[in-house]
C-alpha atoms as a PDB file:
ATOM      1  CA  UNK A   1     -55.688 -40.186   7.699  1.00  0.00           C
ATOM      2  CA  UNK A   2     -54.140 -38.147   4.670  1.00  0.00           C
ATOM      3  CA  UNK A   3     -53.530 -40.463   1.631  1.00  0.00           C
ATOM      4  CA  UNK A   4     -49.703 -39.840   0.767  1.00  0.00           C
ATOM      5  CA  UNK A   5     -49.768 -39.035  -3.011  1.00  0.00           C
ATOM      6  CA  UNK A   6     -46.249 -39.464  -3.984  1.00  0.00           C
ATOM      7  CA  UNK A   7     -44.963 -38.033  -7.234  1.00  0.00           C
ATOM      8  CA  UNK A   8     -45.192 -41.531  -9.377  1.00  0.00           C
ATOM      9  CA  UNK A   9     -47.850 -40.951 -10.957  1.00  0.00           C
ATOM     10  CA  UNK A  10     -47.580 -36.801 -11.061  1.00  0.00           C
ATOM     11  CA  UNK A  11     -44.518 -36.255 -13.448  1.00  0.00           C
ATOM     12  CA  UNK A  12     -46.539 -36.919 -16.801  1.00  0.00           C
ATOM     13  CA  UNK A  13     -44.996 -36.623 -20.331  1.00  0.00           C
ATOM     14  CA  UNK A  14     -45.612 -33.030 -19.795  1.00  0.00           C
ATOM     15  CA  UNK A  15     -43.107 -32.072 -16.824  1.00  0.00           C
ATOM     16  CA  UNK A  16     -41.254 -34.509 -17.822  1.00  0.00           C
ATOM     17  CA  UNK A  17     -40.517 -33.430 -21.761  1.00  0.00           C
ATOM     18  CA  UNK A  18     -40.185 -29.797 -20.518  1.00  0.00           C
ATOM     19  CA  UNK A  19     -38.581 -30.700 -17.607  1.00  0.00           C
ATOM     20  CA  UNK A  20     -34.792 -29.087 -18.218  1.00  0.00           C
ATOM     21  CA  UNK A  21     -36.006 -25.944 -20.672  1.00  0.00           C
ATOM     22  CA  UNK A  22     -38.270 -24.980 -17.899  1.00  0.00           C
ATOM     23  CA  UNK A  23     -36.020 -25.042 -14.940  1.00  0.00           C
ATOM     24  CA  UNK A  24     -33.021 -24.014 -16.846  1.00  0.00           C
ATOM     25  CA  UNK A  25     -34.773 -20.961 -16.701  1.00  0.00           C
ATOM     26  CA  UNK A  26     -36.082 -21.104 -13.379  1.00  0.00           C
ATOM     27  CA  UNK A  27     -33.454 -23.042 -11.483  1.00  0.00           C
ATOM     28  CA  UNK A  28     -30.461 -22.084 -13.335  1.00  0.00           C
ATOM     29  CA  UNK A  29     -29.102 -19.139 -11.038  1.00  0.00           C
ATOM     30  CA  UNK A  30     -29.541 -20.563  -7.761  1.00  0.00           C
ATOM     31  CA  UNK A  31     -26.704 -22.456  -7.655  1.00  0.00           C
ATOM     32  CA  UNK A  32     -28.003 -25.359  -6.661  1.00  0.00           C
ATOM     33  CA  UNK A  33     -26.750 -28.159  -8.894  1.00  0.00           C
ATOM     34  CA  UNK A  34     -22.408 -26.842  -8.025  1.00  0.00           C
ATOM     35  CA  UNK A  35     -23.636 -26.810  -4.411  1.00  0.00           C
ATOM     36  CA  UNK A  36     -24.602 -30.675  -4.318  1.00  0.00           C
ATOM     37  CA  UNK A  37     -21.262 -31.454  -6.606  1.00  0.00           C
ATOM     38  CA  UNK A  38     -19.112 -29.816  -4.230  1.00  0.00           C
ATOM     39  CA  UNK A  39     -21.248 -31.799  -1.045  1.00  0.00           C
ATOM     40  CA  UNK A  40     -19.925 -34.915  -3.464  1.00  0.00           C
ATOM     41  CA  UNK A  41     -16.538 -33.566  -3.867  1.00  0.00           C
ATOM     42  CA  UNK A  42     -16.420 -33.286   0.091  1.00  0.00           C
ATOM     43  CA  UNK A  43     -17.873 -36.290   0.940  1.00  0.00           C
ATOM     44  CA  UNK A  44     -16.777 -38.583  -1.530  1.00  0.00           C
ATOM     45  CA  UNK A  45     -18.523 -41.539  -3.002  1.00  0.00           C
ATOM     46  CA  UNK A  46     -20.869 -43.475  -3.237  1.00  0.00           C
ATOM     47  CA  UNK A  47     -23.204 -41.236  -3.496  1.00  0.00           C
ATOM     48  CA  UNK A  48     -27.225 -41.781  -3.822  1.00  0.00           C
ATOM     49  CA  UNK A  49     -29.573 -38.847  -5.305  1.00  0.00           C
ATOM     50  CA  UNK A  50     -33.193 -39.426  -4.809  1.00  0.00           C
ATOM     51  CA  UNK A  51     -35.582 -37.629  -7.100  1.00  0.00           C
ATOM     52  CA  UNK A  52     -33.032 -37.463  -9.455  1.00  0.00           C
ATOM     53  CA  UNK A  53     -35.962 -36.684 -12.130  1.00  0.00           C
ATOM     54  CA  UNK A  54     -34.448 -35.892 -15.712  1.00  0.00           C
ATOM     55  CA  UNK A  55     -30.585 -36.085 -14.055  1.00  0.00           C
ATOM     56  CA  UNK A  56     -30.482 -31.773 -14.342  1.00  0.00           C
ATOM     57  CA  UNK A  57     -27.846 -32.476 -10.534  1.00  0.00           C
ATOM     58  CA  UNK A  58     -27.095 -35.455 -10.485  1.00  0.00           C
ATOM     59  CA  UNK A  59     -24.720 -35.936 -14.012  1.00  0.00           C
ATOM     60  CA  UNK A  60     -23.112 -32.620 -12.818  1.00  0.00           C
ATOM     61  CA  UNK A  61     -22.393 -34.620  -9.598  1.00  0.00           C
ATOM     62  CA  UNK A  62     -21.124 -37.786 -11.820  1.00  0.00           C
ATOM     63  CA  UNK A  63     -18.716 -35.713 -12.896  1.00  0.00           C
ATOM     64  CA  UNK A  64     -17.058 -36.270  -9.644  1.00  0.00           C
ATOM     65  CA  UNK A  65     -16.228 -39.808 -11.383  1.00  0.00           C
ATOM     66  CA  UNK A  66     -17.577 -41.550  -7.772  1.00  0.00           C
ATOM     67  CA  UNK A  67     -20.237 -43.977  -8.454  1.00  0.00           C
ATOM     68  CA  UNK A  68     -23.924 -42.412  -8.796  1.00  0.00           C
ATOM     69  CA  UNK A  69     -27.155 -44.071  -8.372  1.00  0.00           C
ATOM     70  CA  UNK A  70     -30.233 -41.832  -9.463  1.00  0.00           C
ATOM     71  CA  UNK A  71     -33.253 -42.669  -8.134  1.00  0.00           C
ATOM     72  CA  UNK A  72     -36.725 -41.999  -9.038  1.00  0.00           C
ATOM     73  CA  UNK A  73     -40.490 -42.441  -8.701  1.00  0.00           C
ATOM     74  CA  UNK A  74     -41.369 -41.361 -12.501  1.00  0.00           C
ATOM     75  CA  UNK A  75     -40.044 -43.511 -14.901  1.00  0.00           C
ATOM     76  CA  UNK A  76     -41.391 -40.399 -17.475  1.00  0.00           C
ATOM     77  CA  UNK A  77     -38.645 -38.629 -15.733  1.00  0.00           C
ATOM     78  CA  UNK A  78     -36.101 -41.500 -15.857  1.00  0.00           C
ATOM     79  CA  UNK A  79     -36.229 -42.215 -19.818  1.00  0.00           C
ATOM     80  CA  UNK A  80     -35.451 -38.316 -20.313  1.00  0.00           C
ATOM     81  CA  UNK A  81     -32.183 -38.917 -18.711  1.00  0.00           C
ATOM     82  CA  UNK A  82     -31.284 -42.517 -20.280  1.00  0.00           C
ATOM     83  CA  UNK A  83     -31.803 -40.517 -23.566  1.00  0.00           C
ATOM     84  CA  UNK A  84     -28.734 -38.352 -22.549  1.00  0.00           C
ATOM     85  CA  UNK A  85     -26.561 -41.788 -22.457  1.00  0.00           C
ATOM     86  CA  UNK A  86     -25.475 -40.792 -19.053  1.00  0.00           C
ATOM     87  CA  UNK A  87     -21.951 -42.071 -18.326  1.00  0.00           C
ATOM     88  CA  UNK A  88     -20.815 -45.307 -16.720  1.00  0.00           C
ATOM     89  CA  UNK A  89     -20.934 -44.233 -13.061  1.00  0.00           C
ATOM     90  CA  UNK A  90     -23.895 -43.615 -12.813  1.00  0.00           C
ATOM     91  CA  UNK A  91     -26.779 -46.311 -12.962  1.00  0.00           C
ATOM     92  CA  UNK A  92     -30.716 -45.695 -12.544  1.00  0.00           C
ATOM     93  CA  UNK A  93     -33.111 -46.993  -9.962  1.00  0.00           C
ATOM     94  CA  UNK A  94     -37.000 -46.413 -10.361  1.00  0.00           C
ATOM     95  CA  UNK A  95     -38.495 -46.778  -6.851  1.00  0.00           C
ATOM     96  CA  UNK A  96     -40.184 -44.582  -4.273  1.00  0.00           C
ATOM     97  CA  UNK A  97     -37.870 -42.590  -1.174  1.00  0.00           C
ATOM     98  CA  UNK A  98     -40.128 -44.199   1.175  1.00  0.00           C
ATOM     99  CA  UNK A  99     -38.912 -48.020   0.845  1.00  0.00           C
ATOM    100  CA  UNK A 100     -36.001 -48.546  -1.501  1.00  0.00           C
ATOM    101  CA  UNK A 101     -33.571 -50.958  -1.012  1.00  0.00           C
ATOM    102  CA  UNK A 102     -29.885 -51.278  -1.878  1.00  0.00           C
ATOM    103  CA  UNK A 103     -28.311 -51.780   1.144  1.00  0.00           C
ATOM    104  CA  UNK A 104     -28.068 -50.780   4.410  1.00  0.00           C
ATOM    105  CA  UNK A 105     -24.734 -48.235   5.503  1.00  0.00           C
ATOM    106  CA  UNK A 106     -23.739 -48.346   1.408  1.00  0.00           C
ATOM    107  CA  UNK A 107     -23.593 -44.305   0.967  1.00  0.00           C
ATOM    108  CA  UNK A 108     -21.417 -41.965   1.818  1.00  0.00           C
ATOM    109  CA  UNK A 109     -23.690 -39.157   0.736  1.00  0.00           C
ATOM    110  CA  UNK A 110     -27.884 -39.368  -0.044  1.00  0.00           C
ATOM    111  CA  UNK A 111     -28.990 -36.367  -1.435  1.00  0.00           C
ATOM    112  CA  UNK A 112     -32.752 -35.165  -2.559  1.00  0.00           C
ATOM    113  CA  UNK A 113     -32.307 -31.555  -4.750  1.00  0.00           C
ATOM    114  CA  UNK A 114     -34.616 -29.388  -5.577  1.00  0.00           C
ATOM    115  CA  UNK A 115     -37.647 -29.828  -3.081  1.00  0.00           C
ATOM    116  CA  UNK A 116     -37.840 -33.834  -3.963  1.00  0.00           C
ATOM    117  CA  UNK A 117     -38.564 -34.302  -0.222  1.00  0.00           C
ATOM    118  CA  UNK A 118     -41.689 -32.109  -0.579  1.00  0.00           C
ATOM    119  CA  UNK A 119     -43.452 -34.605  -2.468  1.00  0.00           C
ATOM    120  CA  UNK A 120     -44.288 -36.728   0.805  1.00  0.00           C
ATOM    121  CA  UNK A 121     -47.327 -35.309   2.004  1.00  0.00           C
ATOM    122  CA  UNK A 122     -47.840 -36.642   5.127  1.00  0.00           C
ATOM    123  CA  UNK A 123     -45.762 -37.658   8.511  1.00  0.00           C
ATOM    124  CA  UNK A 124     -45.653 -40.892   7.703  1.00  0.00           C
ATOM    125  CA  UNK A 125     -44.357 -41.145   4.641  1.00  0.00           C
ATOM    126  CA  UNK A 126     -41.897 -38.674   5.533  1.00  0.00           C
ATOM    127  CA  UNK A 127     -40.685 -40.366   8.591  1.00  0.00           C
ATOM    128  CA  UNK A 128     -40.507 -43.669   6.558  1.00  0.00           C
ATOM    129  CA  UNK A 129     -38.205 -41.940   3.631  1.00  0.00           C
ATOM    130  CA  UNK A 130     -36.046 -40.372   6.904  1.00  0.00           C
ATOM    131  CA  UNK A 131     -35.267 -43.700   8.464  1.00  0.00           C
ATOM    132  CA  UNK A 132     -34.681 -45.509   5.303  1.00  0.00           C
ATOM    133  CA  UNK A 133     -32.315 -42.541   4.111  1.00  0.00           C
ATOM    134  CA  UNK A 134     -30.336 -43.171   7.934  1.00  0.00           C
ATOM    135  CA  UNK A 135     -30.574 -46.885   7.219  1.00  0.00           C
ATOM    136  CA  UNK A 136     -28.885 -46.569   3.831  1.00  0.00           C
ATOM    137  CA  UNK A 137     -25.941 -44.372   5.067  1.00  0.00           C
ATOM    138  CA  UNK A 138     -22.566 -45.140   5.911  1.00  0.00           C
ATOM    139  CA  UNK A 139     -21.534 -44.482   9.790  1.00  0.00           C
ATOM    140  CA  UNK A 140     -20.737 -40.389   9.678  1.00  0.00           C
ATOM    141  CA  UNK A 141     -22.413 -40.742   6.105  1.00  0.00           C
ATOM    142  CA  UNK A 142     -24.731 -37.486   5.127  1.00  0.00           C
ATOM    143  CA  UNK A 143     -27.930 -36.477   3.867  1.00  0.00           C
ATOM    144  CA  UNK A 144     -28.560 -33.486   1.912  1.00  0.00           C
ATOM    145  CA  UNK A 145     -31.584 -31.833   1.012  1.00  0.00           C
ATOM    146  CA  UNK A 146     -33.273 -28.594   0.216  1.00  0.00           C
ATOM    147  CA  UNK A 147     -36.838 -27.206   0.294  1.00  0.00           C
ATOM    148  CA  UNK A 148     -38.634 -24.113   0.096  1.00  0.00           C
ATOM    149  CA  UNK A 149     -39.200 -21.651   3.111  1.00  0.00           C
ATOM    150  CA  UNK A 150     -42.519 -20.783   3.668  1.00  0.00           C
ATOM    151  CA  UNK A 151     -43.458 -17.293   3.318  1.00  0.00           C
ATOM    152  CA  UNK A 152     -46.043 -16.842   5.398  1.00  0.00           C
ATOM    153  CA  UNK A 153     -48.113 -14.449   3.692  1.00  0.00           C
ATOM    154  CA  UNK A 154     -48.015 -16.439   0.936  1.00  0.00           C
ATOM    155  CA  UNK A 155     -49.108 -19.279   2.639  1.00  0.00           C
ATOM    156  CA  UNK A 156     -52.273 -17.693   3.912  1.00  0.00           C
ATOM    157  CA  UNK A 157     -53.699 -17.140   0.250  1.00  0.00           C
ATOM    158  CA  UNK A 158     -55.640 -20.495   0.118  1.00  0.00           C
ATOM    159  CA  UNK A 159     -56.080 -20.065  -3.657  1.00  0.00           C
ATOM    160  CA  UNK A 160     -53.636 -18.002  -6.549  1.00  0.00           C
ATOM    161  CA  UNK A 161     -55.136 -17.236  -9.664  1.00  0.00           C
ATOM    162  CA  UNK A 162     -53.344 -18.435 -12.942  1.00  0.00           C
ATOM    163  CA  UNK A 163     -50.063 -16.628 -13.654  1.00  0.00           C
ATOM    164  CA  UNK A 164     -47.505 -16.798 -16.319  1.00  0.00           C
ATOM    165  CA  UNK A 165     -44.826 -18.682 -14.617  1.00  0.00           C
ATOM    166  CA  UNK A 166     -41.956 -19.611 -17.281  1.00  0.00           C
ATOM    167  CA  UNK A 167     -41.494 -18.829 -21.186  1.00  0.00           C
ATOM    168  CA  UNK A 168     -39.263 -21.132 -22.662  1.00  0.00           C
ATOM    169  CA  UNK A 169     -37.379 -22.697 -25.454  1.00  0.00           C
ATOM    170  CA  UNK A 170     -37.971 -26.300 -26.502  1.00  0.00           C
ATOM    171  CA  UNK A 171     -36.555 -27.715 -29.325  1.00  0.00           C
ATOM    172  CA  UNK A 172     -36.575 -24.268 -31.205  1.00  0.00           C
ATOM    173  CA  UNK A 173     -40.482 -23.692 -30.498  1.00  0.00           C
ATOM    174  CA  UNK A 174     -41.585 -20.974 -27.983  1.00  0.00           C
ATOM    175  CA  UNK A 175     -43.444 -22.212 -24.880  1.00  0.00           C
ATOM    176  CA  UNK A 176     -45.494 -20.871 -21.887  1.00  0.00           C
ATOM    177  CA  UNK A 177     -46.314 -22.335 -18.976  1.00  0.00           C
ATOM    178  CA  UNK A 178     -48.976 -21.341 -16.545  1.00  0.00           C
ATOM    179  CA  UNK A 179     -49.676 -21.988 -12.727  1.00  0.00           C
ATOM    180  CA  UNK A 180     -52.563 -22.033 -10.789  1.00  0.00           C
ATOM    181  CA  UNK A 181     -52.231 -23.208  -6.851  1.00  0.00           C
ATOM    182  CA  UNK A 182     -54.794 -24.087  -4.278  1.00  0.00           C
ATOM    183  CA  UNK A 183     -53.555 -24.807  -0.708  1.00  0.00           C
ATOM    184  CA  UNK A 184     -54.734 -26.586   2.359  1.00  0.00           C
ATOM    185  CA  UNK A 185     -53.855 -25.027   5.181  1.00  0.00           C
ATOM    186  CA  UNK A 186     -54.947 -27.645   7.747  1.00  0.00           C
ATOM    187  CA  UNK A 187     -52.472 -30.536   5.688  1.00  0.00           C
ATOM    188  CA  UNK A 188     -49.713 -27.476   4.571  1.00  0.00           C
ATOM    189  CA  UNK A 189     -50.310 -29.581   1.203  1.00  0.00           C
ATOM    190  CA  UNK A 190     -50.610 -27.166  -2.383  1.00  0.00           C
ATOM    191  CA  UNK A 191     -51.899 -28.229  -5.264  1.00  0.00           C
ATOM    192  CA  UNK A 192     -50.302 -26.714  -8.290  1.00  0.00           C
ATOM    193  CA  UNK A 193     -52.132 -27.147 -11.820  1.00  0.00           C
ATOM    194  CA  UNK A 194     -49.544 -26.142 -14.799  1.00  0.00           C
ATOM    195  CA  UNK A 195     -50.702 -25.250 -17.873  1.00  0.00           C
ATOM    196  CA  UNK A 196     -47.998 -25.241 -21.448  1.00  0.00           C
ATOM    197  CA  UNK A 197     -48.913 -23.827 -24.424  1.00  0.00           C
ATOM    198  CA  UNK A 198     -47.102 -22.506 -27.279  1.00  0.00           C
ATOM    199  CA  UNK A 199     -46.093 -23.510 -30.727  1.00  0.00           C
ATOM    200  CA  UNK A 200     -45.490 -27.470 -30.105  1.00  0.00           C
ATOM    201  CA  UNK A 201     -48.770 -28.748 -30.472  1.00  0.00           C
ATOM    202  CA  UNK A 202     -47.845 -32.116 -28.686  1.00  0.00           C
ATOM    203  CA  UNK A 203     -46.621 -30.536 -25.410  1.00  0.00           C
ATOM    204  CA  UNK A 204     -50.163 -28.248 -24.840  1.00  0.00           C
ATOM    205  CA  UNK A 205     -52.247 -29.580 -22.354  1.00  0.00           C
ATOM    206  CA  UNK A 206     -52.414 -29.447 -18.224  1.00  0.00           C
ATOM    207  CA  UNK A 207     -51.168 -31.252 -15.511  1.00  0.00           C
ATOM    208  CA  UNK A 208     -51.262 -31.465 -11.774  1.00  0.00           C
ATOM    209  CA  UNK A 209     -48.786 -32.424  -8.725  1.00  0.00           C
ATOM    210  CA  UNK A 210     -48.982 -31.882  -4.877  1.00  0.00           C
ATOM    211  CA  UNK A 211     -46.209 -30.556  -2.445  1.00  0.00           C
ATOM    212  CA  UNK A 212     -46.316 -29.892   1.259  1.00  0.00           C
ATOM    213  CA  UNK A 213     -44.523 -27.228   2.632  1.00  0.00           C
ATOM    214  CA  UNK A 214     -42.095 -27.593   6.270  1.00  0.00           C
ATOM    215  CA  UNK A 215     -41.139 -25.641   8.941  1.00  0.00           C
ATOM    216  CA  UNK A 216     -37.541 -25.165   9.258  1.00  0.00           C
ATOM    217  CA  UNK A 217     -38.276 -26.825  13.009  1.00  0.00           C
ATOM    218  CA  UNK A 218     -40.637 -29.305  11.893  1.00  0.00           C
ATOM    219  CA  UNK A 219     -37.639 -30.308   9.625  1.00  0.00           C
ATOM    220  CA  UNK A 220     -35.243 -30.454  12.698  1.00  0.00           C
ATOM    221  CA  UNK A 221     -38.084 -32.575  14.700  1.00  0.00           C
ATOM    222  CA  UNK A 222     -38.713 -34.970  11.780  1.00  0.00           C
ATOM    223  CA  UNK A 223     -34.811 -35.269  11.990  1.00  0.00           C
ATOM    224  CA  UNK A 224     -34.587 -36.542  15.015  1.00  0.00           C
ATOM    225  CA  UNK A 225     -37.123 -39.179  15.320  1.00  0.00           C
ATOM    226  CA  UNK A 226     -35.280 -40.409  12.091  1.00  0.00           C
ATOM    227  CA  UNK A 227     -32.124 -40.997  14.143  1.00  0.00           C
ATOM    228  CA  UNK A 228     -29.962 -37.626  12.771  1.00  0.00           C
ATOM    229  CA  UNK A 229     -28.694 -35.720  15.251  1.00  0.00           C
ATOM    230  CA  UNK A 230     -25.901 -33.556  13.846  1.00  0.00           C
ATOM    231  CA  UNK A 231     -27.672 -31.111  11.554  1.00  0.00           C
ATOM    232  CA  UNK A 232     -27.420 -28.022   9.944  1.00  0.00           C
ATOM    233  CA  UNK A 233     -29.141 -25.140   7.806  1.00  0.00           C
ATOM    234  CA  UNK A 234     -28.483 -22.999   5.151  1.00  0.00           C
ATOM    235  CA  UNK A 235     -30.223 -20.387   3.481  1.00  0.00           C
ATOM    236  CA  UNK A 236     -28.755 -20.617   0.210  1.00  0.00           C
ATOM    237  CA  UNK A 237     -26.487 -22.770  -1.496  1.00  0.00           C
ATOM    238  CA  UNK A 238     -23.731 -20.315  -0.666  1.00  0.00           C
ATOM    239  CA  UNK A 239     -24.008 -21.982   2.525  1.00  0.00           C
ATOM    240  CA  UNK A 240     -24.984 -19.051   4.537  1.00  0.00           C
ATOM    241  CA  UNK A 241     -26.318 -19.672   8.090  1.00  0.00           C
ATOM    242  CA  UNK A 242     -30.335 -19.895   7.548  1.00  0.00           C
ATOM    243  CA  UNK A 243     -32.388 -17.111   8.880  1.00  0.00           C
ATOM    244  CA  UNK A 244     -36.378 -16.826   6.623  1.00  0.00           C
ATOM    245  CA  UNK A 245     -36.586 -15.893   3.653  1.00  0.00           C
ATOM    246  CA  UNK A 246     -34.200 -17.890   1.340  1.00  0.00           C
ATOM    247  CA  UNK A 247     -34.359 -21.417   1.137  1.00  0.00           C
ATOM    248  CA  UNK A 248     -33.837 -23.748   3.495  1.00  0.00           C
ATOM    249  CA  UNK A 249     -30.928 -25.858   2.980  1.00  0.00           C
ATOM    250  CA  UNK A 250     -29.836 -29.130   4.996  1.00  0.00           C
ATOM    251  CA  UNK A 251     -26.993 -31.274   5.690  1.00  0.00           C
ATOM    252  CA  UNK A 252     -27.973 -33.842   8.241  1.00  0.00           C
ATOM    253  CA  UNK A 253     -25.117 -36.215   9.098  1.00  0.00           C
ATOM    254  CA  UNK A 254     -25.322 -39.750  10.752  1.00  0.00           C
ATOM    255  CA  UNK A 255     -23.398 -39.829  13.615  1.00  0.00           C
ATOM    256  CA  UNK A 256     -21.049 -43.208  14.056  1.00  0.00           C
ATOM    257  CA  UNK A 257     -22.377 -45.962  16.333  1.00  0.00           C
END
């Protein structure tokens, strides 16, 4: 059996520091972050985020003014965002997706941006985050998630040769960081090595996190054995109706007993 390696103890200093200069960059068109806000706006609160990381969704989403729980693995990730003094309504929650506890049928809306859910690497773990995500929801309450489609000649390359994948500001200083991936295709789990360097001395150095890619069926299977049977996919985050090739974007809803 596959040893589920969840992000806790992935998100060094490293991510963690360059966290928001990296992704502003990389994340920053795809519209992701006004997507989830609106899926707050819609739903209304309480809502849960998990993976909330360094809070780059979820204080947009706060500005809702609904109450906000954040919660994540990393506490790395967590004392970048307390050192934004993030507003009243929202509160912070270190603990994995897989068995948190705040009450079952509490939220109105659980969400998990930016590939969060891709940091359980193995059935298990995933199925045990699914049912304690339905357990947590309010009856017709919704879960929202995204993760990366698999392109499938992509996929196939078992290992990628370091590349140049972000310059960056931080804190005035010029930054680079570099990505090397291996991938098992028996598991669907990548490893991805990043590399920073650049002119701040104390953010130079490697580190290393896993992912597993889905199947946008796989994601519809897992689904269902979790107890959601109402579900639907989007490509983007301009909710268009998913075909391959973009993302894949869901909104699972909990369907009243």
């Amino acid at each position: 059996m596959m040893v589920c390696m969840t992000y806790e103890v992935e998100y060094e200093r490293l991510v963690a520091r360059t966290y928001d200069s990296v992704y502003a960059v990389i994340r920053g068109s795809s519209g992701d972050s006004a997507f989830y806000r609106s899926m707050a706006e819609e739903t209304g609160g309480p809502l849960l985020e998990l993976g909330c990381g360094t809070g780059r969704v979820l204080l947009d989403s706060a500005e809702t003014g609904f109450e906000c729980i954040g919660l994540d693995a990393s506490n790395e990730m967590l004392d970048v965002l307390r050192e934004k003094n993030p507003p009243e309504n929202v509160s912070l929650i270190h603990s994995r997706i897989e068995d948190f506890d705040l009450g079952s049928g509490r939220f109105r809306l659980i969400t998990a941006p930016f590939r969060a859910m891709q940091h359980l690497l193995d059935p298990q773990s995933q199925l045990a985050a699914l049912r304690n995500i339905h357990r947590h929801l309010t009856p017709e309450g919704v879960f929202v998630f995204d993760v990366f489609d698999p392109k499938l000649a992509a996929i196939a390359v078992e290992e990628e040769p370091e590349v140049l994948d972000a310059t960056f500001q931080y804190q005035g200083d010029e930054m680079r960081r570099y990505v090397t991936v291996v991938r098992d295709l028996s598991t669907q789990v990548m490893a991805l090595t990043f590399r920073f360097e650049g002119e701040n001395a104390d953010l130079v150095g490697s580190t290393r996190l896993h992912m597993r890619w889905y199947y946008r069926f796989e994601i519809e299977h897992l689904l269902a054995r979790a107890g959601f049977t109402d579900v639907t996919f989007f490509r983007d985050f301009s909710r268009t109706p998913w075909s391959s090739g973009g993302e894949i974007v869901v909104v699972a809803r909990r369907q009243a007993n």
